[in-house]
N, C-alpha and C. Protein backbone atom coordinates (compact mmCIF):
# COMPACT_ATOMS: atom_id res chain seq x y z
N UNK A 1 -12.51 3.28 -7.38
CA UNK A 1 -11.20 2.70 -7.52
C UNK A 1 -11.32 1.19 -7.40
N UNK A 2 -10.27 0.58 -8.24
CA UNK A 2 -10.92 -0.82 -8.26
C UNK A 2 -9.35 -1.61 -8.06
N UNK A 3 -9.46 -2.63 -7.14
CA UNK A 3 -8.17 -3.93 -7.03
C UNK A 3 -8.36 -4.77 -7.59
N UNK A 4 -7.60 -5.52 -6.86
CA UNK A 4 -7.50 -6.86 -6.95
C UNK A 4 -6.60 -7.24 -6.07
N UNK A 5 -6.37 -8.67 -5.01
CA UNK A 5 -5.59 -8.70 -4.23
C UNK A 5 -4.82 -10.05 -4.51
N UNK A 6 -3.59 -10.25 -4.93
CA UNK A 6 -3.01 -11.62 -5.18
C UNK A 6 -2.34 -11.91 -3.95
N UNK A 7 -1.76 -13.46 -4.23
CA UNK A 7 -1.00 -14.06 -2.94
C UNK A 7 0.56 -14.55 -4.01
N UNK A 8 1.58 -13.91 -3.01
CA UNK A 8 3.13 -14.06 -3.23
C UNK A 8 3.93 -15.04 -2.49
N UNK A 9 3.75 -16.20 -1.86
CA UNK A 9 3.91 -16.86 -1.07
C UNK A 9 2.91 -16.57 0.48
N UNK A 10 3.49 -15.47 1.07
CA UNK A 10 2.53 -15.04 2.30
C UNK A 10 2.70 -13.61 2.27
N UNK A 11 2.67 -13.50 0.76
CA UNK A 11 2.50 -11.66 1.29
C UNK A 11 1.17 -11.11 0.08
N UNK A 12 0.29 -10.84 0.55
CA UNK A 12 -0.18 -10.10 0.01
C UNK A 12 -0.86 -8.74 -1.02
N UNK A 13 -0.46 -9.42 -2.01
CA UNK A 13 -0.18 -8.01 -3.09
C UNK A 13 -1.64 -7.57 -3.77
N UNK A 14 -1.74 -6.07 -3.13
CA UNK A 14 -2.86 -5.31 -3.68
C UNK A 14 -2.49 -4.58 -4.90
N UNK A 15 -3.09 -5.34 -6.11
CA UNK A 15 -3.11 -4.29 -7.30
C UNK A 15 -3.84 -3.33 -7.54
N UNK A 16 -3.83 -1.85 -7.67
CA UNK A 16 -4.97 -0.79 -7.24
C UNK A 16 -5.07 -0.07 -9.17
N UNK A 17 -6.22 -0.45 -9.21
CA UNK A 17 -5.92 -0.40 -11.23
C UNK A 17 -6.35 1.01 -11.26
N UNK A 18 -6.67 1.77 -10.81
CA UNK A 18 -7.33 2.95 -11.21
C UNK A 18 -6.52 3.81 -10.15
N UNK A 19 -6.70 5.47 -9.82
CA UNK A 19 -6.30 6.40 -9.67
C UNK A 19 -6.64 6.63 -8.08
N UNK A 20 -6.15 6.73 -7.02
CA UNK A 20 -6.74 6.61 -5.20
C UNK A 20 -7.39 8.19 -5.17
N UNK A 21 -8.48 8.08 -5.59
CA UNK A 21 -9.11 9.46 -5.90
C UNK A 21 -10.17 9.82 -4.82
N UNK A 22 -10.44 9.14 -4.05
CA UNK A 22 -11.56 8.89 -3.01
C UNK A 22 -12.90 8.14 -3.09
N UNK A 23 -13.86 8.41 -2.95
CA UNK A 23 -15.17 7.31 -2.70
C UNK A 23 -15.00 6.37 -2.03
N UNK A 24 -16.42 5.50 -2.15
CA UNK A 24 -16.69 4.17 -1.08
C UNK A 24 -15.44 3.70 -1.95
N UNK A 25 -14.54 3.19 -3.05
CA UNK A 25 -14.03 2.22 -3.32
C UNK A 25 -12.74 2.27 -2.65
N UNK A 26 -12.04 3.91 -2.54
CA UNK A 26 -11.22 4.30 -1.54
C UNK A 26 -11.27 2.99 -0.31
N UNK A 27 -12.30 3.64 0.54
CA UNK A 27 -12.33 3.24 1.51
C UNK A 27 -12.43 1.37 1.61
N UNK A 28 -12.93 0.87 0.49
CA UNK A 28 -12.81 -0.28 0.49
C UNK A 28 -11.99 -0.98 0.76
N UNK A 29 -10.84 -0.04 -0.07
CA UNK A 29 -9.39 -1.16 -0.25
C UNK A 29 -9.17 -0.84 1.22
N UNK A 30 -9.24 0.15 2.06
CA UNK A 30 -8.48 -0.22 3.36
C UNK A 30 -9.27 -0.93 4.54
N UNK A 31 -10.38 -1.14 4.21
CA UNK A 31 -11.56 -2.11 4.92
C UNK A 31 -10.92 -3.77 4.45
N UNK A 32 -10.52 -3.75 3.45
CA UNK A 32 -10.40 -5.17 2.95
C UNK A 32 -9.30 -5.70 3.82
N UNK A 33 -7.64 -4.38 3.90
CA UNK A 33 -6.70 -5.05 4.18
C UNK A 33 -6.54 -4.64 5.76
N UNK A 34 -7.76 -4.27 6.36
CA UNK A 34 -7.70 -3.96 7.83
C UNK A 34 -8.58 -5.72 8.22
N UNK A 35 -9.42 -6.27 7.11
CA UNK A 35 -9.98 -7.78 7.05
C UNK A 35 -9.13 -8.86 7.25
N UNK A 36 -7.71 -8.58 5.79
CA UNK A 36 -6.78 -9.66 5.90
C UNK A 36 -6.14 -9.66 6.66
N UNK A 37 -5.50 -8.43 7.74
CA UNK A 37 -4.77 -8.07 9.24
C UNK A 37 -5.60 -9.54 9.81
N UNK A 38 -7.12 -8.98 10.46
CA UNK A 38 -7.70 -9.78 11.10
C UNK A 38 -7.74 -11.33 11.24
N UNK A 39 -7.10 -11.76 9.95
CA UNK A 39 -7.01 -13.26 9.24
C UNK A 39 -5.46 -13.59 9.88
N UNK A 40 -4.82 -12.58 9.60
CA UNK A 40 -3.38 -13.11 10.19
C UNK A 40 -2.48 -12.64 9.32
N UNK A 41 -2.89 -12.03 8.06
CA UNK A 41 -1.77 -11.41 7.06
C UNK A 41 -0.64 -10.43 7.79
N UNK A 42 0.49 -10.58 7.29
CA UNK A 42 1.05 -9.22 7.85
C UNK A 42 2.65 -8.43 7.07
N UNK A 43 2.14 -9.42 5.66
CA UNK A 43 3.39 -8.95 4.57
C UNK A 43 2.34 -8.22 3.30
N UNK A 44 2.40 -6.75 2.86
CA UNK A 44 1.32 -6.03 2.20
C UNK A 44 1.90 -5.62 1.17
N UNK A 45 2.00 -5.96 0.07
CA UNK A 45 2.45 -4.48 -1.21
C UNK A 45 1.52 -4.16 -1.99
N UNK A 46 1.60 -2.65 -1.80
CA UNK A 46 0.62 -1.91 -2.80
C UNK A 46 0.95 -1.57 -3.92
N UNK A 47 0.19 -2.15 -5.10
CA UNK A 47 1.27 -1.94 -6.34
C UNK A 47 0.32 -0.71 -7.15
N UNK A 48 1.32 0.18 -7.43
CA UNK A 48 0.63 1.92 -7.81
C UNK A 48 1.05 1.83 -9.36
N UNK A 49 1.16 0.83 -9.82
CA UNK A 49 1.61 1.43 -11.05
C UNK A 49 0.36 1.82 -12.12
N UNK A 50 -0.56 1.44 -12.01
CA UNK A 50 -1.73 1.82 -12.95
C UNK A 50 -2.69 3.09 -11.83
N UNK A 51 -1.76 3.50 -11.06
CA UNK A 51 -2.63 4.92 -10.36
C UNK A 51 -1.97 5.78 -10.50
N UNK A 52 -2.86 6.34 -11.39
CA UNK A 52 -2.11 7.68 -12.14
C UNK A 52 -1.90 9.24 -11.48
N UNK A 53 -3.20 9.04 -10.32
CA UNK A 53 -3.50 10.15 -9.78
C UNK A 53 -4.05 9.75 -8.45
N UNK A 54 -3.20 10.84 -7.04
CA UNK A 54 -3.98 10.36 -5.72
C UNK A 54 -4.23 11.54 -5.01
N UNK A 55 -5.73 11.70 -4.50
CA UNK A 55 -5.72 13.06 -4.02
C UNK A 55 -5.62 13.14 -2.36
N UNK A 56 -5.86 14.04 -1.34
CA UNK A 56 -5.85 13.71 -0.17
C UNK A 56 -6.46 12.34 0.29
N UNK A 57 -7.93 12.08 -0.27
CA UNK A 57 -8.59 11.10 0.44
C UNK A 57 -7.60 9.77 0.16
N UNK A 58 -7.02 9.67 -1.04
CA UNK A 58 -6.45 8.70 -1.10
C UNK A 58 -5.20 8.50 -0.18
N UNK A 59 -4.52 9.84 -0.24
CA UNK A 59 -3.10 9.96 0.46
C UNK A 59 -3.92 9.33 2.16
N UNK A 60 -4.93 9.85 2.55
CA UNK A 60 -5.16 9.41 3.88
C UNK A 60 -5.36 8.03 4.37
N UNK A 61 -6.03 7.10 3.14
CA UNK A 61 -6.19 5.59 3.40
C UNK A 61 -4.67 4.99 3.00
N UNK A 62 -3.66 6.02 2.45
CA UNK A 62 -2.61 5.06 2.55
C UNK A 62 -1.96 4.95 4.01
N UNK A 63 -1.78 5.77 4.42
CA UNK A 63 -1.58 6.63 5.68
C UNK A 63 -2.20 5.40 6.95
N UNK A 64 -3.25 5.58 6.56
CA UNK A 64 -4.31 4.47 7.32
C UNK A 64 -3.77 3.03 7.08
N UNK A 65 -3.68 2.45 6.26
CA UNK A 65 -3.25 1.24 5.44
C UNK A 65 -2.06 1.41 6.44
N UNK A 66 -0.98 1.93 6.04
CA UNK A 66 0.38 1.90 6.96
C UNK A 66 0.48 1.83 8.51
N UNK A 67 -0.68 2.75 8.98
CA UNK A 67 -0.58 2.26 10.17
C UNK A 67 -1.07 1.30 11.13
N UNK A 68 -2.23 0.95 10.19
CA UNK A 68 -2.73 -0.56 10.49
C UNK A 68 -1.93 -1.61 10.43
N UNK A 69 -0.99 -1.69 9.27
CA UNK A 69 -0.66 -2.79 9.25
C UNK A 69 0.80 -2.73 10.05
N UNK A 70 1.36 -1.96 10.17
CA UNK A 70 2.63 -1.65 11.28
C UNK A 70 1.87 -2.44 12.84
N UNK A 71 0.73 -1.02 13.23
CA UNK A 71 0.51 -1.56 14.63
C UNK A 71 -0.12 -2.94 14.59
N UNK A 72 -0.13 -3.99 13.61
CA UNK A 72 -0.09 -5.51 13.49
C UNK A 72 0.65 -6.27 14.09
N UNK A 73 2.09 -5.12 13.67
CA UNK A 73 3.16 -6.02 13.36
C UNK A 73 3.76 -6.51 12.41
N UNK A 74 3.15 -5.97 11.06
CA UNK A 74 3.61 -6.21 9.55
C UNK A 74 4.12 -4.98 8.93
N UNK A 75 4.52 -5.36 7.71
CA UNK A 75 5.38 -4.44 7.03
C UNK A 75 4.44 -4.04 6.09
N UNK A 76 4.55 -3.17 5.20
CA UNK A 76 3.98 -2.31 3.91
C UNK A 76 4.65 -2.14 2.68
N UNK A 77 4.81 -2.66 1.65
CA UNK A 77 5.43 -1.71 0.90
C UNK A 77 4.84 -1.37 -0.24
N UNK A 78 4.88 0.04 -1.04
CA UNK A 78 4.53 0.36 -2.04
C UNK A 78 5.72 0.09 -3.25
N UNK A 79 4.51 0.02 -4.32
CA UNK A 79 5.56 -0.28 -5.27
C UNK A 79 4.77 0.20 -6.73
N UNK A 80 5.80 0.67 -7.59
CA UNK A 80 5.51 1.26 -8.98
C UNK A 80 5.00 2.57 -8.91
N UNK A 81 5.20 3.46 -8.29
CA UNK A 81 4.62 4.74 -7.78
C UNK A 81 5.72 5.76 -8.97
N UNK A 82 4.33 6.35 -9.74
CA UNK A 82 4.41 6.93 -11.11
C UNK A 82 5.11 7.93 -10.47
N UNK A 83 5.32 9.11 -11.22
CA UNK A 83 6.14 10.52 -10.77
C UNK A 83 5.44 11.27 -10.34
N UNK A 84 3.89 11.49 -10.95
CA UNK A 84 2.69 11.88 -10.71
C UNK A 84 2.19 12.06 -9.25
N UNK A 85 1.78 10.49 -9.00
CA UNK A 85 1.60 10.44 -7.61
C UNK A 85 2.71 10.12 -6.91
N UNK A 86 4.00 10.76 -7.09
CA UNK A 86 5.09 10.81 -5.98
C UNK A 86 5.18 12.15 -5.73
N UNK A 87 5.08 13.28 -6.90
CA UNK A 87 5.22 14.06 -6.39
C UNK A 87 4.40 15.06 -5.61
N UNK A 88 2.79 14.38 -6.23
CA UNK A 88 1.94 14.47 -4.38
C UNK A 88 1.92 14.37 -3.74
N UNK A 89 2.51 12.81 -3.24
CA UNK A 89 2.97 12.30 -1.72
C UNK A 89 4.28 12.98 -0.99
N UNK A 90 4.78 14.00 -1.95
CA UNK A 90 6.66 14.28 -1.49
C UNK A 90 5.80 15.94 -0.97
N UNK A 91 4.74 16.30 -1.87
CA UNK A 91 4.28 17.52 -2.01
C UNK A 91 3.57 17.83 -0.41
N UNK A 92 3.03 16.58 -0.11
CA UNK A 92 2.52 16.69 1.43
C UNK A 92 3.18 16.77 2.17
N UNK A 93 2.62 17.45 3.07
CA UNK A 93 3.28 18.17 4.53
C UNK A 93 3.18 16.62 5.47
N UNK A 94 3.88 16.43 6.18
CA UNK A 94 3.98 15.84 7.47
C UNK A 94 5.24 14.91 6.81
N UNK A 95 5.81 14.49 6.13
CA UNK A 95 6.74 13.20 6.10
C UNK A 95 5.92 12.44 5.20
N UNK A 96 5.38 12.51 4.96
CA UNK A 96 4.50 11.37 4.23
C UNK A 96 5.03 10.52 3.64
N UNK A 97 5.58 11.20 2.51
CA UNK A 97 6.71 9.81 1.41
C UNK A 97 8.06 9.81 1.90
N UNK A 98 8.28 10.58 2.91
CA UNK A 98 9.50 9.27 3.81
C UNK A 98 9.26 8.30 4.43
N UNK A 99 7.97 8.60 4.76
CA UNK A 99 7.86 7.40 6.24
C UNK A 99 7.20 6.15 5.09
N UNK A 100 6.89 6.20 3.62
CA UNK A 100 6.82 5.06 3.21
C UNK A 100 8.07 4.10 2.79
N UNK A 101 8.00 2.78 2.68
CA UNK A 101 8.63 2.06 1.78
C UNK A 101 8.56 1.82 0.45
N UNK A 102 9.29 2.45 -0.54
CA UNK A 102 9.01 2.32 -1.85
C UNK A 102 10.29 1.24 -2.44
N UNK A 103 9.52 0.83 -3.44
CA UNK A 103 9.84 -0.07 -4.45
C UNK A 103 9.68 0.20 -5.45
N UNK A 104 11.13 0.00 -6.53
CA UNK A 104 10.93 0.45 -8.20
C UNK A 104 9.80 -0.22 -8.96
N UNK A 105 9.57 -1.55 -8.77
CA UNK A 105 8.51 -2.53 -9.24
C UNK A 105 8.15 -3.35 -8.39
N UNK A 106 7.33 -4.21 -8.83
CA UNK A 106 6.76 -5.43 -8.05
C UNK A 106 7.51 -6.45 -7.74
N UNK A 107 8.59 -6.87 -8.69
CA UNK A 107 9.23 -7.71 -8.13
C UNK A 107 10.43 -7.16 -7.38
N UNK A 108 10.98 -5.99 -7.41
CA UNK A 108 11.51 -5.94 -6.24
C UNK A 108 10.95 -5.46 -4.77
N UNK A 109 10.17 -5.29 -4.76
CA UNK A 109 9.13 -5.47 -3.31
C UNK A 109 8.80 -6.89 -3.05
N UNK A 110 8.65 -7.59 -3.74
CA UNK A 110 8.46 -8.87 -3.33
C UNK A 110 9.98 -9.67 -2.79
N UNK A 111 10.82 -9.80 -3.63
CA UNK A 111 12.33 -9.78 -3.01
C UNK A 111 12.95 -8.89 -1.50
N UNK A 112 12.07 -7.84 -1.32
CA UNK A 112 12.78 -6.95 -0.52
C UNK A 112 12.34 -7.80 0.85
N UNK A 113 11.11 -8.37 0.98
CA UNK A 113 10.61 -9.34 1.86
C UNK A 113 11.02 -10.51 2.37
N UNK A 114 12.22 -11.04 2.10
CA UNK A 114 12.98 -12.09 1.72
C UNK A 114 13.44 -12.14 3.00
N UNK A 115 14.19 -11.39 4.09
CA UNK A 115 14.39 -11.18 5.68
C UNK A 115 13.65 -10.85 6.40
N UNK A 116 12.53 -10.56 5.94
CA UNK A 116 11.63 -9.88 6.78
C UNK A 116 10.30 -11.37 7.71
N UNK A 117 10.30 -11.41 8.49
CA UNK A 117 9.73 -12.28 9.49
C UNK A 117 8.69 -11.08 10.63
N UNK A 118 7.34 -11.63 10.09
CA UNK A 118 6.36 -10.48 11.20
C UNK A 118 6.44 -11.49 12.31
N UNK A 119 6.10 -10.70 13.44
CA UNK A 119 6.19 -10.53 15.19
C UNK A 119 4.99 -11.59 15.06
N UNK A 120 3.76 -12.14 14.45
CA UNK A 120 2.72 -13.18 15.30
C UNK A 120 3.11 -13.98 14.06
């Protein structure tokens, strides 16, 4: 699975171009943004629109991703999340795609940030 990570003023937007299917690249993206935590980041959107398909391993680094960046002190939000991979994430047991923040597109996740002020 392959990114890319842009800057929105101070929020951080991960573009995830391929499908959260598992492998090392999986795990990358949440090594990277458990890195930018460490730096001081703490505004995140994950933009899903070119992931067509997410299987557990992926559903688990989002999972991971969210709660890293919460117990920061920052916010999360996903955004462009196909029907595909929503109705995997709705399909999982525990809450899963309630307890996320979704966004129709990118720019309204980036707007939705507009009140939002992290704790450091």
């Amino acid at each position: 699975m392959r990114f890319t990570i842009e800057t929105a003023g101070d929020i951080r937007v991960v573009v995830v171009q391929q499908s959260l299917d598992g492998g090392w690249e999986t795990f990358a993206l949440k090594d990277r943004i458990s890195g930018l935590i460490q730096e001081g980041a703490r505004k995140f959107i994950i933009d899903l629109e070119a992931a067509h398909f997410v299987n557990s391993t992926g559903i688990g680094v989002m999972v991971a991703i969210l709660a890293s960046v919460r117990a920061a002190g920052g916010r999360v939000k996903f955004s462009s999340i196909g029907d595909r991979v929503r109705r995997s994430l709705i399909a999982t047991s525990g809450g899963i795609w309630e307890s996320l923040d979704v966004c129709p597109n990118l720019e309204t996740a980036i707007a939705a940030f507009g009140a939002f002020h992290a704790d450091s």
